[in-house]
Protein backbone atom coordinates (compact mmCIF):
# COMPACT_ATOMS: atom_id res chain seq x y z
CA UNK A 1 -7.29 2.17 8.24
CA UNK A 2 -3.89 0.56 7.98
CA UNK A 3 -2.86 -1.11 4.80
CA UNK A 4 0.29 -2.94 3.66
CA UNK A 5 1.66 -3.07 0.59
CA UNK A 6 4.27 -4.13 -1.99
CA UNK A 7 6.87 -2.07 -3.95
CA UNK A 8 9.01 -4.58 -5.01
CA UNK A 9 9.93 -8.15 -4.83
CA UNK A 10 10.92 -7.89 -1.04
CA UNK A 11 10.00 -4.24 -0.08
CA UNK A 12 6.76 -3.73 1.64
CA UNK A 13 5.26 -0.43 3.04
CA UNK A 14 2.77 -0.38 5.70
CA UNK A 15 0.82 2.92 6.38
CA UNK A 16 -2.48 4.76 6.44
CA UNK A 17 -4.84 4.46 3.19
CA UNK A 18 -5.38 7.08 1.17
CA UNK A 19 -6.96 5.88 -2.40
CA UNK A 20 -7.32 2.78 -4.71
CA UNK A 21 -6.06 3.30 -8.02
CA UNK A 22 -7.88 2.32 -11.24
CA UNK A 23 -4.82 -0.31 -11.77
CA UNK A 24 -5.91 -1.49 -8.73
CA UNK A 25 -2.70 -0.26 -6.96
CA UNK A 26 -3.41 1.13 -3.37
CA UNK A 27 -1.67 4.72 -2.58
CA UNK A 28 -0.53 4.70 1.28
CA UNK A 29 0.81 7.25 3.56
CA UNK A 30 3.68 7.57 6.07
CA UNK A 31 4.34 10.71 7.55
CA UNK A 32 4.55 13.32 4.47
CA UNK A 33 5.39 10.72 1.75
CA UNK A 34 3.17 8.64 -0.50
CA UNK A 35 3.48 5.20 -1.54
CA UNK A 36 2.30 3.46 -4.22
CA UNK A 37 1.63 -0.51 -4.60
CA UNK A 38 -0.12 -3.44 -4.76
CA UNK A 39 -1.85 -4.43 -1.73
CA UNK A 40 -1.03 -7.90 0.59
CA UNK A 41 -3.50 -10.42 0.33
CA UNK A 42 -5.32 -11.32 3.62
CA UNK A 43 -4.68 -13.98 5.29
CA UNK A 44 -7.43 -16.85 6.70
């Protein structure tokens, strides 16, 4: 599954989910690396 997230103020990440954290941070992937962020809220 695809999920986008949030690094910073204007830096989002989109990629394939790996984990939710206990923070409730979500942990994509691209390629080899790992990301780490809050998740986008969905939209209506």
């Amino acid at each position: 599954m695809i999920k986008t997230i949030v690094l910073g103020s204007c830096v989002s990440v989109q990629g394939a989910f790996v984990r939710t954290l206990p923070n409730g941070k979500v942990v994509v992937q691209v390629g080899k690396r790992l990301f780490e962020g809050m998740p986008v809220g969905q939209t209506a």
